[in-house]
PDB file of N, CA and C in Angstrom:
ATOM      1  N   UNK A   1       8.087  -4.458  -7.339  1.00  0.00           N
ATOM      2  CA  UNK A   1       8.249  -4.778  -5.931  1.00  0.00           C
ATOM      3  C   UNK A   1       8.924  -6.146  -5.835  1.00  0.00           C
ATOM      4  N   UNK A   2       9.920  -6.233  -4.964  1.00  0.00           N
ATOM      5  CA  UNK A   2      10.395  -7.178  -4.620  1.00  0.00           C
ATOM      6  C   UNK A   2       9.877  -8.059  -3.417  1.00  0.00           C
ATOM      7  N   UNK A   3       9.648  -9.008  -3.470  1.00  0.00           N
ATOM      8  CA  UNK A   3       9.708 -10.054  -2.129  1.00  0.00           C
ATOM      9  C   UNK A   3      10.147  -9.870  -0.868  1.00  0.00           C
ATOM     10  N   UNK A   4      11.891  -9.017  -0.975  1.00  0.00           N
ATOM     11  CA  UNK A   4      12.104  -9.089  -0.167  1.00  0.00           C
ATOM     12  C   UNK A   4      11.621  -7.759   0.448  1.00  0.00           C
ATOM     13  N   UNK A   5      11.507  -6.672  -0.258  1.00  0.00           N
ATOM     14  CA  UNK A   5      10.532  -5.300   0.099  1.00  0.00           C
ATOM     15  C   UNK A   5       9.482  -5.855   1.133  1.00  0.00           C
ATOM     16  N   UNK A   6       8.332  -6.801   0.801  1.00  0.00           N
ATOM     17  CA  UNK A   6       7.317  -7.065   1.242  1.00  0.00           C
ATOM     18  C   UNK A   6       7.896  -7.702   2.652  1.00  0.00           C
ATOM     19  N   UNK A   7       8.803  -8.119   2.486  1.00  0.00           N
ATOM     20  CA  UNK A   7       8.769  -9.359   3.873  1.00  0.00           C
ATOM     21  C   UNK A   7       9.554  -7.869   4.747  1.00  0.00           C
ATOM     22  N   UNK A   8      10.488  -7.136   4.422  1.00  0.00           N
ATOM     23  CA  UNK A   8      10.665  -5.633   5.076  1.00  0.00           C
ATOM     24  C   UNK A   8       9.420  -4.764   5.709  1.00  0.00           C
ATOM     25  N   UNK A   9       8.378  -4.524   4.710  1.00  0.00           N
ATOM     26  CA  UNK A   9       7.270  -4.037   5.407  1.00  0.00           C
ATOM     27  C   UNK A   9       6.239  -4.443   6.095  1.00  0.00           C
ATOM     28  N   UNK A  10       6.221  -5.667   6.308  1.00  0.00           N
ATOM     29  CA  UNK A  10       5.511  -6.727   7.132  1.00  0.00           C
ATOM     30  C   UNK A  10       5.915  -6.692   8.697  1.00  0.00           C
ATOM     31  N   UNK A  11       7.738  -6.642   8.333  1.00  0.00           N
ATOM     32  CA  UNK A  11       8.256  -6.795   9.784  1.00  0.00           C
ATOM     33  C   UNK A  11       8.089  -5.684  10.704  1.00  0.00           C
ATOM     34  N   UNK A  12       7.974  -4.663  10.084  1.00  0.00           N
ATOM     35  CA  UNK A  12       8.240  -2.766  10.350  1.00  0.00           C
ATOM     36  C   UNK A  12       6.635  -2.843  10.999  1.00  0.00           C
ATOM     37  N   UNK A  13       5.589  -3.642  10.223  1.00  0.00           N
ATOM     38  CA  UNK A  13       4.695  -3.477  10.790  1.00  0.00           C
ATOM     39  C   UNK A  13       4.181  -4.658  11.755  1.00  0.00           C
ATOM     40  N   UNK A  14       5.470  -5.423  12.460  1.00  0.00           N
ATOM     41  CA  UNK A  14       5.345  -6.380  13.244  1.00  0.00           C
ATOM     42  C   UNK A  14       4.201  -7.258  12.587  1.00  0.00           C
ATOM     43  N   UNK A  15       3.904  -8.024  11.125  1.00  0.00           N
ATOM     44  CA  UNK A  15       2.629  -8.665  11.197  1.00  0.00           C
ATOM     45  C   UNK A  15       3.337  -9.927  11.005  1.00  0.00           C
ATOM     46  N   UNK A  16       2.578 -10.936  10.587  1.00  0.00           N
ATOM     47  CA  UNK A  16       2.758 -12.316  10.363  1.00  0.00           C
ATOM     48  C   UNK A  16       2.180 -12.271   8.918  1.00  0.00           C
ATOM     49  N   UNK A  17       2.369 -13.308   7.924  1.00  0.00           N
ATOM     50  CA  UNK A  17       2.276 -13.556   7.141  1.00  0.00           C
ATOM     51  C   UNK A  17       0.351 -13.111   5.870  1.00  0.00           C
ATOM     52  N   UNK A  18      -0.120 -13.404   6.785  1.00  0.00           N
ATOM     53  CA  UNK A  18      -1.523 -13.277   6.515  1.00  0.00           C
ATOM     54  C   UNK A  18      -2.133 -11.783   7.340  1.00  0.00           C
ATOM     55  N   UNK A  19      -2.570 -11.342   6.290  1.00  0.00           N
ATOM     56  CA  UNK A  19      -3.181  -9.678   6.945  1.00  0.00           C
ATOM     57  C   UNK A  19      -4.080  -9.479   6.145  1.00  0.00           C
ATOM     58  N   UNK A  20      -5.331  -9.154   6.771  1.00  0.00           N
ATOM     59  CA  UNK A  20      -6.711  -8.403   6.006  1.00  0.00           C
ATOM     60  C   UNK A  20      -6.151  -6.451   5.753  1.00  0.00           C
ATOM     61  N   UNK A  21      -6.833  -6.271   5.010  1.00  0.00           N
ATOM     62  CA  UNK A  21      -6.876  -4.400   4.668  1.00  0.00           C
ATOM     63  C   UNK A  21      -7.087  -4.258   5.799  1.00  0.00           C
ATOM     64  N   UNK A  22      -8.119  -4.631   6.612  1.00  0.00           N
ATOM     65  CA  UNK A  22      -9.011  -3.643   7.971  1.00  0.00           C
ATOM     66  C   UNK A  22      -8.220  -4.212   8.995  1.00  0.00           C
ATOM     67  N   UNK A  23      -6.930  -5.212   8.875  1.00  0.00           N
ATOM     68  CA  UNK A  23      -6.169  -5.198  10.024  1.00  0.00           C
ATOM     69  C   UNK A  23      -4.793  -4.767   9.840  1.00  0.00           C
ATOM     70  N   UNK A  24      -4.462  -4.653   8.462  1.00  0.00           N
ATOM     71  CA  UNK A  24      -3.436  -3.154   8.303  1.00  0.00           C
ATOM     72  C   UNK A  24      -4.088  -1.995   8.042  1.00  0.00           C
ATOM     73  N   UNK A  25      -4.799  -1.679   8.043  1.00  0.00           N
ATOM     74  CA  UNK A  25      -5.329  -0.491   8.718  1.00  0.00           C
ATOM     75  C   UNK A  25      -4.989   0.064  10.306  1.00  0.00           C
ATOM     76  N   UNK A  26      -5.524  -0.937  10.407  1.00  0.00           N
ATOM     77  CA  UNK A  26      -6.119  -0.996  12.415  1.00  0.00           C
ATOM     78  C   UNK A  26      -4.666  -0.656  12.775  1.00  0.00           C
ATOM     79  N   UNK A  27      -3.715  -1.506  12.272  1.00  0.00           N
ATOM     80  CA  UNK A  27      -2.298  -1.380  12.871  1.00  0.00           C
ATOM     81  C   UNK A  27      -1.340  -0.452  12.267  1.00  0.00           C
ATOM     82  N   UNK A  28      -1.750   0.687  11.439  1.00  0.00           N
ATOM     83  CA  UNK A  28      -1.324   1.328  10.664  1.00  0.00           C
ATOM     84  C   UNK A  28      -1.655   2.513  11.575  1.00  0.00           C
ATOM     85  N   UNK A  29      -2.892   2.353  11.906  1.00  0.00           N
ATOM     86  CA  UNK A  29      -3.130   3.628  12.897  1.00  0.00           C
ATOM     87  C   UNK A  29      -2.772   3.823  14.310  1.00  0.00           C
ATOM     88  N   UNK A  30      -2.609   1.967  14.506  1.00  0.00           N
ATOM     89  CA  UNK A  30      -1.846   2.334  16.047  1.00  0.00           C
ATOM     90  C   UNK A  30      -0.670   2.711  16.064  1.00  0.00           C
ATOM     91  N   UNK A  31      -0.152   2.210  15.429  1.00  0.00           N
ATOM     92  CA  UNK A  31       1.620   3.209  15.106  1.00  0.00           C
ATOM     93  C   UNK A  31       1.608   4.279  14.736  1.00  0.00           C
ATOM     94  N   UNK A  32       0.843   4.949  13.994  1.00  0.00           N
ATOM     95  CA  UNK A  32       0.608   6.342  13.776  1.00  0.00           C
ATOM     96  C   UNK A  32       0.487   7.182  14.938  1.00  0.00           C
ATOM     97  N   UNK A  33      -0.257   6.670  15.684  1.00  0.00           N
ATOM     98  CA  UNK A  33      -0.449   7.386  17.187  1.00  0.00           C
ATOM     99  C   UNK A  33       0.355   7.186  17.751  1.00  0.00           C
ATOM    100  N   UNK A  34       1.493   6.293  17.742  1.00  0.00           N
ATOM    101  CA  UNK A  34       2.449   6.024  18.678  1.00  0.00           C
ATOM    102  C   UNK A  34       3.710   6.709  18.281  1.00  0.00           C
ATOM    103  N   UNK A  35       3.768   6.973  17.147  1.00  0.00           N
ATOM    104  CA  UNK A  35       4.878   7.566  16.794  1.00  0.00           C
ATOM    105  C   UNK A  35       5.310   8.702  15.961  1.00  0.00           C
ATOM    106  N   UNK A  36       4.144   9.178  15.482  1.00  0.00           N
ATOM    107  CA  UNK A  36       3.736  10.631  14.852  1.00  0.00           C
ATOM    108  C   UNK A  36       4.655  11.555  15.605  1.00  0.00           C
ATOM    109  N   UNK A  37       5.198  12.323  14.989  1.00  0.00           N
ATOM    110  CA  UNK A  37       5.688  13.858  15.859  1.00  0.00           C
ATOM    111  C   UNK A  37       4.545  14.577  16.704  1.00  0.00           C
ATOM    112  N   UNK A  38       3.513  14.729  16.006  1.00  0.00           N
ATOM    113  CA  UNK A  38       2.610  15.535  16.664  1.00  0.00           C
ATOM    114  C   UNK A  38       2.380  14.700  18.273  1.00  0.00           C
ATOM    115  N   UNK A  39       2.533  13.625  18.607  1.00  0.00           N
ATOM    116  CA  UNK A  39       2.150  12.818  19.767  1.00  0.00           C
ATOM    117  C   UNK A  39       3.146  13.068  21.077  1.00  0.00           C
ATOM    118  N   UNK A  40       3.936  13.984  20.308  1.00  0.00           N
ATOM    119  CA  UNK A  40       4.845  14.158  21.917  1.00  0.00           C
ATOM    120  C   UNK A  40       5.809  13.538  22.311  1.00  0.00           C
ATOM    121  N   UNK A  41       4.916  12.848  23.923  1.00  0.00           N
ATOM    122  CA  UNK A  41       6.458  11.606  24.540  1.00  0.00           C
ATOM    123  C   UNK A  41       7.116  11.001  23.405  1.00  0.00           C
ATOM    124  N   UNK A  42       5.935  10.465  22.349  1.00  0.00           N
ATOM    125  CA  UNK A  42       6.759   8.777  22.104  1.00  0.00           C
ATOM    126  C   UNK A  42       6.675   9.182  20.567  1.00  0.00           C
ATOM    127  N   UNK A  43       6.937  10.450  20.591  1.00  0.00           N
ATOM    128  CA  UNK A  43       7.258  10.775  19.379  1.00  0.00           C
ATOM    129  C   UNK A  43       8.452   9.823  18.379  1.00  0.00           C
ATOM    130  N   UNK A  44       8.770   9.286  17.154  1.00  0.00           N
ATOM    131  CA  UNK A  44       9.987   8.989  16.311  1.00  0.00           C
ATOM    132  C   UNK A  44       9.819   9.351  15.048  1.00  0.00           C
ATOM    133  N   UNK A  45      10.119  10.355  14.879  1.00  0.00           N
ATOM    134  CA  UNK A  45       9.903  10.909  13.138  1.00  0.00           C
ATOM    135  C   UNK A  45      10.559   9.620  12.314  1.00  0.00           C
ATOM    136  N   UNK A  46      11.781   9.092  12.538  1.00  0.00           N
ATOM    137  CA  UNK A  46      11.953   7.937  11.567  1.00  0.00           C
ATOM    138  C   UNK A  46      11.683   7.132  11.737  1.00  0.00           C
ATOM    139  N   UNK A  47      10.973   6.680  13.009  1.00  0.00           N
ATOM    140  CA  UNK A  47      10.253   5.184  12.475  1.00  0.00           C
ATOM    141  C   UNK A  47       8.976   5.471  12.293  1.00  0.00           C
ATOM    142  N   UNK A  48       8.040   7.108  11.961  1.00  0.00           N
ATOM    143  CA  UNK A  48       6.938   6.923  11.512  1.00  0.00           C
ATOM    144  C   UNK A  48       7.298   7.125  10.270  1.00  0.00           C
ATOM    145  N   UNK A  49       8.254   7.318   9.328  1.00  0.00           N
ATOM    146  CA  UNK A  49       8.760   7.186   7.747  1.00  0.00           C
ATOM    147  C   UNK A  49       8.835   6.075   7.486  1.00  0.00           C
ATOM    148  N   UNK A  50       9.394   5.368   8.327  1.00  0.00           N
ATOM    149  CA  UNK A  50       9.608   3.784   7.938  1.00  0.00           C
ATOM    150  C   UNK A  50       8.659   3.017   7.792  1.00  0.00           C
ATOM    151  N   UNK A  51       7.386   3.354   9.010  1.00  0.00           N
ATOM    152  CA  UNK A  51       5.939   2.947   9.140  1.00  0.00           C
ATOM    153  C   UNK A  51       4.980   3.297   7.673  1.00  0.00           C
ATOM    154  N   UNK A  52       5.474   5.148   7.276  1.00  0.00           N
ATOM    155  CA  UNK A  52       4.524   5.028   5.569  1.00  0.00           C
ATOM    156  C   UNK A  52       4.931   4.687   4.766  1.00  0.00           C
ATOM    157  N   UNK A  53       6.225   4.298   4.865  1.00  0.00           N
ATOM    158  CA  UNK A  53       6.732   3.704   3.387  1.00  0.00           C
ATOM    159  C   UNK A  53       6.057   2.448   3.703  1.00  0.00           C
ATOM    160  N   UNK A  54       6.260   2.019   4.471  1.00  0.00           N
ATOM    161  CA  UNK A  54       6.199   0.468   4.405  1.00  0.00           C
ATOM    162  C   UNK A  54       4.815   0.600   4.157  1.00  0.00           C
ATOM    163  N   UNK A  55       3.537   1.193   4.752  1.00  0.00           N
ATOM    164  CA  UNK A  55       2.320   0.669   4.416  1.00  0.00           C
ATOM    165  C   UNK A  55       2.136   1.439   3.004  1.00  0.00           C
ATOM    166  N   UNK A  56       2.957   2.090   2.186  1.00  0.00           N
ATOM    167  CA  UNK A  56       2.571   2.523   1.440  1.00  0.00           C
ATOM    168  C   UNK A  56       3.031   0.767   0.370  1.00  0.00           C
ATOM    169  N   UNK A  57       3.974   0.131   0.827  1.00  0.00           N
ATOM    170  CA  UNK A  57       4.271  -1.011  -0.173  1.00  0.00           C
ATOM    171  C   UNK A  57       3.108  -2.220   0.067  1.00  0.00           C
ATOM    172  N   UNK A  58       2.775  -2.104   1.245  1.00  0.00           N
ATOM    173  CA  UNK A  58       1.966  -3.269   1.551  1.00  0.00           C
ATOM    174  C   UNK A  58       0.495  -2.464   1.109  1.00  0.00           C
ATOM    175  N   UNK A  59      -0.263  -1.395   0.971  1.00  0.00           N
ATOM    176  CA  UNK A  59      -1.418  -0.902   0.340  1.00  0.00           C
ATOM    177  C   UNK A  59      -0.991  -1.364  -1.037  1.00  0.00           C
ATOM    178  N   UNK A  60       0.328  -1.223  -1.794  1.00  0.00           N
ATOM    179  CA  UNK A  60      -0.051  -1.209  -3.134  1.00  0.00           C
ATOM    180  C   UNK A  60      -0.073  -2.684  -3.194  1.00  0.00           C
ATOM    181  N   UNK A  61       0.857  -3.601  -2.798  1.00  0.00           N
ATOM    182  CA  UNK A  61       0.295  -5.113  -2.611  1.00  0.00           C
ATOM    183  C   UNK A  61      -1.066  -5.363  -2.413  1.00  0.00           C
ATOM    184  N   UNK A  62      -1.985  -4.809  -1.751  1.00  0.00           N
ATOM    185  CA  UNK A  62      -2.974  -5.282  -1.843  1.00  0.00           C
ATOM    186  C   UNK A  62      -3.736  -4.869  -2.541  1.00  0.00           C
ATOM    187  N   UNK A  63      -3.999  -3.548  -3.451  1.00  0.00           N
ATOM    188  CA  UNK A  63      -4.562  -2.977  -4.471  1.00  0.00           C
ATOM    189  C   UNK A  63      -4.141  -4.230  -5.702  1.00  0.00           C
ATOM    190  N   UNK A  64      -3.198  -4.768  -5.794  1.00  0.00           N
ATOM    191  CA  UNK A  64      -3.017  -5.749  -6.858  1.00  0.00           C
ATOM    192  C   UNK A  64      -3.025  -6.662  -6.788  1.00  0.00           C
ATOM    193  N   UNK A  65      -3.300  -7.463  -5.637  1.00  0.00           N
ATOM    194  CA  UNK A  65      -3.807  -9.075  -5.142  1.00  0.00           C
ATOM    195  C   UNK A  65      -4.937  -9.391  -6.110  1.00  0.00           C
ATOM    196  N   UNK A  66      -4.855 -10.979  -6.433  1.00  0.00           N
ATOM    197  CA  UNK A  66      -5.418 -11.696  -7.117  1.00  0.00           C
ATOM    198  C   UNK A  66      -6.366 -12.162  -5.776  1.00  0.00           C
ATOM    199  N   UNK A  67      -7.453 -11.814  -5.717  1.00  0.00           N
ATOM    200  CA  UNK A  67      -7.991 -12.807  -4.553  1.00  0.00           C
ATOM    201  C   UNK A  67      -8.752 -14.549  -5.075  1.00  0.00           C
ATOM    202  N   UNK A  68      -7.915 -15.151  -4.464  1.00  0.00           N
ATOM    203  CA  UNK A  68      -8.391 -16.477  -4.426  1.00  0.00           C
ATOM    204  C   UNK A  68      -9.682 -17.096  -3.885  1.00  0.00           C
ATOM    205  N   UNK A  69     -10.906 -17.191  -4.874  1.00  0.00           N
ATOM    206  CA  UNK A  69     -12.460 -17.610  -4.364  1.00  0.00           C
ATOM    207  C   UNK A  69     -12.782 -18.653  -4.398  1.00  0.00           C
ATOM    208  N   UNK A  70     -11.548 -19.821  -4.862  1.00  0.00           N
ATOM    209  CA  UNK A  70     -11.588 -21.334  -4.648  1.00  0.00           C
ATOM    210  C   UNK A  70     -12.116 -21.687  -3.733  1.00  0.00           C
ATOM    211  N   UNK A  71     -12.833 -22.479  -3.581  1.00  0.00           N
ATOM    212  CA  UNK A  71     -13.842 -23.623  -2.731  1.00  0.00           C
ATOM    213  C   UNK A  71     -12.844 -23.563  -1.197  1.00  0.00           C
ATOM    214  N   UNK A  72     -11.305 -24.280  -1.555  1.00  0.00           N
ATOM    215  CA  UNK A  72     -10.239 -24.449  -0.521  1.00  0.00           C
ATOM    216  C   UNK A  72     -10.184 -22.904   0.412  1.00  0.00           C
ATOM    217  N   UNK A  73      -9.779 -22.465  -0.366  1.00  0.00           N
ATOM    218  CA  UNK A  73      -9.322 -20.648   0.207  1.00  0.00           C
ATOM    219  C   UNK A  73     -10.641 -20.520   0.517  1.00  0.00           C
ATOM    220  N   UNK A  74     -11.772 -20.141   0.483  1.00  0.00           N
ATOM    221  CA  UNK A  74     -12.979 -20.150   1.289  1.00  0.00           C
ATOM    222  C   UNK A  74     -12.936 -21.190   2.610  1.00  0.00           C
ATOM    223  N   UNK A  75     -12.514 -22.308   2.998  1.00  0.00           N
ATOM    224  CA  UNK A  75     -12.598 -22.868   3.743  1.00  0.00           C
ATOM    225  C   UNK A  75     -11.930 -22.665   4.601  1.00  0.00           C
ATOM    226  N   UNK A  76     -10.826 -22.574   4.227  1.00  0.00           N
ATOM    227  CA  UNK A  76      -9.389 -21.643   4.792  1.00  0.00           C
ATOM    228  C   UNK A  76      -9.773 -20.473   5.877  1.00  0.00           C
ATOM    229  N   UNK A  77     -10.670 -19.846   4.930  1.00  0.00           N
ATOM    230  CA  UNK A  77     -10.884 -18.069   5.793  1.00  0.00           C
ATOM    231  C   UNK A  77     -11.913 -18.612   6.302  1.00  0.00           C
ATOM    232  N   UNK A  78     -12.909 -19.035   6.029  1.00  0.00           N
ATOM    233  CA  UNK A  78     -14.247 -19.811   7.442  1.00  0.00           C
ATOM    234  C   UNK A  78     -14.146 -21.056   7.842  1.00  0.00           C
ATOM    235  N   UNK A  79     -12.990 -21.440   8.668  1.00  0.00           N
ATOM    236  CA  UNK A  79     -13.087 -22.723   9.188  1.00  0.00           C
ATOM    237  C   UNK A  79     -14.760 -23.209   9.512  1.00  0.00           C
ATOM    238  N   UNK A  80     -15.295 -22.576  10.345  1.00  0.00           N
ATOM    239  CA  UNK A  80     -16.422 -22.852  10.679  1.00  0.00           C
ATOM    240  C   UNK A  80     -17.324 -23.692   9.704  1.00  0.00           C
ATOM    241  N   UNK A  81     -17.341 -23.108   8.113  1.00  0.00           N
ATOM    242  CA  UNK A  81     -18.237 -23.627   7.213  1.00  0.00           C
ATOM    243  C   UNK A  81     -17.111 -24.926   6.866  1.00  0.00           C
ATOM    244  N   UNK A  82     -16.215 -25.446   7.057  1.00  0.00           N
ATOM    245  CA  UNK A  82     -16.039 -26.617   6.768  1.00  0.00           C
ATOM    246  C   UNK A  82     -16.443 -27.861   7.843  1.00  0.00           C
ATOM    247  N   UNK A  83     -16.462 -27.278   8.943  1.00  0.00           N
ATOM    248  CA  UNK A  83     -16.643 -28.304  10.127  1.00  0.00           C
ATOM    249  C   UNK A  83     -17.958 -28.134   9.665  1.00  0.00           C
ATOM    250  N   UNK A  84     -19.106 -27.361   9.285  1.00  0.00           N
ATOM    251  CA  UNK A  84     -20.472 -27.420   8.828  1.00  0.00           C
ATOM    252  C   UNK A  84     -20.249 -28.626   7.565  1.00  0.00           C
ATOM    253  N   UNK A  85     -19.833 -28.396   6.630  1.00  0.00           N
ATOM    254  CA  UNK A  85     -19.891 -28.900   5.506  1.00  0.00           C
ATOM    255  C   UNK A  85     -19.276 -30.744   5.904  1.00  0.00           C
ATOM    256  N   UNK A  86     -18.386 -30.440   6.692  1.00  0.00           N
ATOM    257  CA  UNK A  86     -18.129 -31.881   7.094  1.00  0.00           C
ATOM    258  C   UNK A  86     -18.745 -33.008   7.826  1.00  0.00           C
ATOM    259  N   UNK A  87     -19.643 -32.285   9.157  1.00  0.00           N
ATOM    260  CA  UNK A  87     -20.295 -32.941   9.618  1.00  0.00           C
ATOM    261  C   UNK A  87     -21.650 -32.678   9.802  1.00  0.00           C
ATOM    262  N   UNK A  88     -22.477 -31.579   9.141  1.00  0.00           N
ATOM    263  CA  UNK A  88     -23.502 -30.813   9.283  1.00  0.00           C
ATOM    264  C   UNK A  88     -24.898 -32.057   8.852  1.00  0.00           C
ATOM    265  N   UNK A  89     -24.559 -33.042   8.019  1.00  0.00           N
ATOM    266  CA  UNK A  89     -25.160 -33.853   7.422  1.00  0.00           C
ATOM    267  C   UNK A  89     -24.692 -35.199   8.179  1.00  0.00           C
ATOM    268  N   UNK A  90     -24.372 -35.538   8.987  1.00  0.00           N
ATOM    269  CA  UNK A  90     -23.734 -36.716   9.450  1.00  0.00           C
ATOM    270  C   UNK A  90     -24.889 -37.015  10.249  1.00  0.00           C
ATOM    271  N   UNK A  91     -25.675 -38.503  10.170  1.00  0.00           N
ATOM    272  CA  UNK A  91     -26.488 -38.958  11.327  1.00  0.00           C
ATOM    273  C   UNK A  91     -25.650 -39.440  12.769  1.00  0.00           C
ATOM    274  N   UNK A  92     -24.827 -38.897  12.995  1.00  0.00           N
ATOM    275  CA  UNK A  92     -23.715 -38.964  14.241  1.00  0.00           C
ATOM    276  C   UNK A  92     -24.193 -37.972  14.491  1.00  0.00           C
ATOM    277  N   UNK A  93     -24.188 -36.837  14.812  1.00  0.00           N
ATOM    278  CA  UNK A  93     -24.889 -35.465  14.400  1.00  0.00           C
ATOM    279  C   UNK A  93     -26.062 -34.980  14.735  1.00  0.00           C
ATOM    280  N   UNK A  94     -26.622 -35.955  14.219  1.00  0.00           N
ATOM    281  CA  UNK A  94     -28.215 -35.547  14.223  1.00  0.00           C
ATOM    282  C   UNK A  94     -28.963 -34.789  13.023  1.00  0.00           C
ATOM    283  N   UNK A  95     -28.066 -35.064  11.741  1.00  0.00           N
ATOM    284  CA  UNK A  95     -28.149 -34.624  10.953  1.00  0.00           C
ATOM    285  C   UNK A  95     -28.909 -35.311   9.699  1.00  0.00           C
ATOM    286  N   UNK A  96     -29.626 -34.817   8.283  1.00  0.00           N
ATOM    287  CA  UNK A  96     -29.575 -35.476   7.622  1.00  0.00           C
ATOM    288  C   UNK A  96     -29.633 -34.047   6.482  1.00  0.00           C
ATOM    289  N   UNK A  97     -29.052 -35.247   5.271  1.00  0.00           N
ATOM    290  CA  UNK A  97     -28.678 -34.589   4.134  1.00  0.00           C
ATOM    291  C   UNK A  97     -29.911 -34.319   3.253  1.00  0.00           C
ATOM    292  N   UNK A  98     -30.822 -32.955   3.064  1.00  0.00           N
ATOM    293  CA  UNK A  98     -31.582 -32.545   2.855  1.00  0.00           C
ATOM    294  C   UNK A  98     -32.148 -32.289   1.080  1.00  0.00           C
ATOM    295  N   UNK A  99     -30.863 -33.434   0.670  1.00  0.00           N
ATOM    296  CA  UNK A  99     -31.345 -33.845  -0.817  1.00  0.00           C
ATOM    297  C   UNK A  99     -31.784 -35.489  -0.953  1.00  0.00           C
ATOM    298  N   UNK A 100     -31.815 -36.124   0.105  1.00  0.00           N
ATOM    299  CA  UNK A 100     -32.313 -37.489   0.226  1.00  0.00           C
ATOM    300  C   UNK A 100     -33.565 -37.330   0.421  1.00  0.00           C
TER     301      UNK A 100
END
């Protein structure tokens, strides 16, 4: 697979850079419904080909992702636990650090 393959099936599936499985999914199926033959009005047989190829490149991308469990990349995906971790212990706060 090429790079530029990926940045092709990203666009086909209108996403941005960062995508969970369960939100190419989600959007895998709304285009499916939108453009399936079987659906009628808004039927497009070729852009629902264009739609499985493409999630067929972006499924195998993610079947072979390295997932990153670094401390950073955790913080990354739960902002929340860093604003915890940052100020959760702060006597500004009302906090105290529960190994003192």
């Amino acid at each position: 697979m090429r790079y530029s393959e990926l940045q092709a099936a990203l666009a086909e599936f209108e996403c941005f850079e960062r995508i969970s499985m369960a939100q190419l999914k989600e959007r895998y199926r709304q285009l499916a419904r939108r453009y399936h033959p079987d659906n009628g009005g808004g039927a497009d047989p070729e852009k629902m080909r264009r739609v499985n190829e493409a999630y067929g490149i972006l499924r195998d991308y993610f079947q072979e992702y390295r997932f990153d469990c670094s401390h950073a990349e955790f913080l990354e995906q739960y902002p929340e636990e860093r604003l915890r971790e940052q100020f959760a212990f702060d006597s500004l706060w009302g906090g105290h650090d529960p190994d003192v």
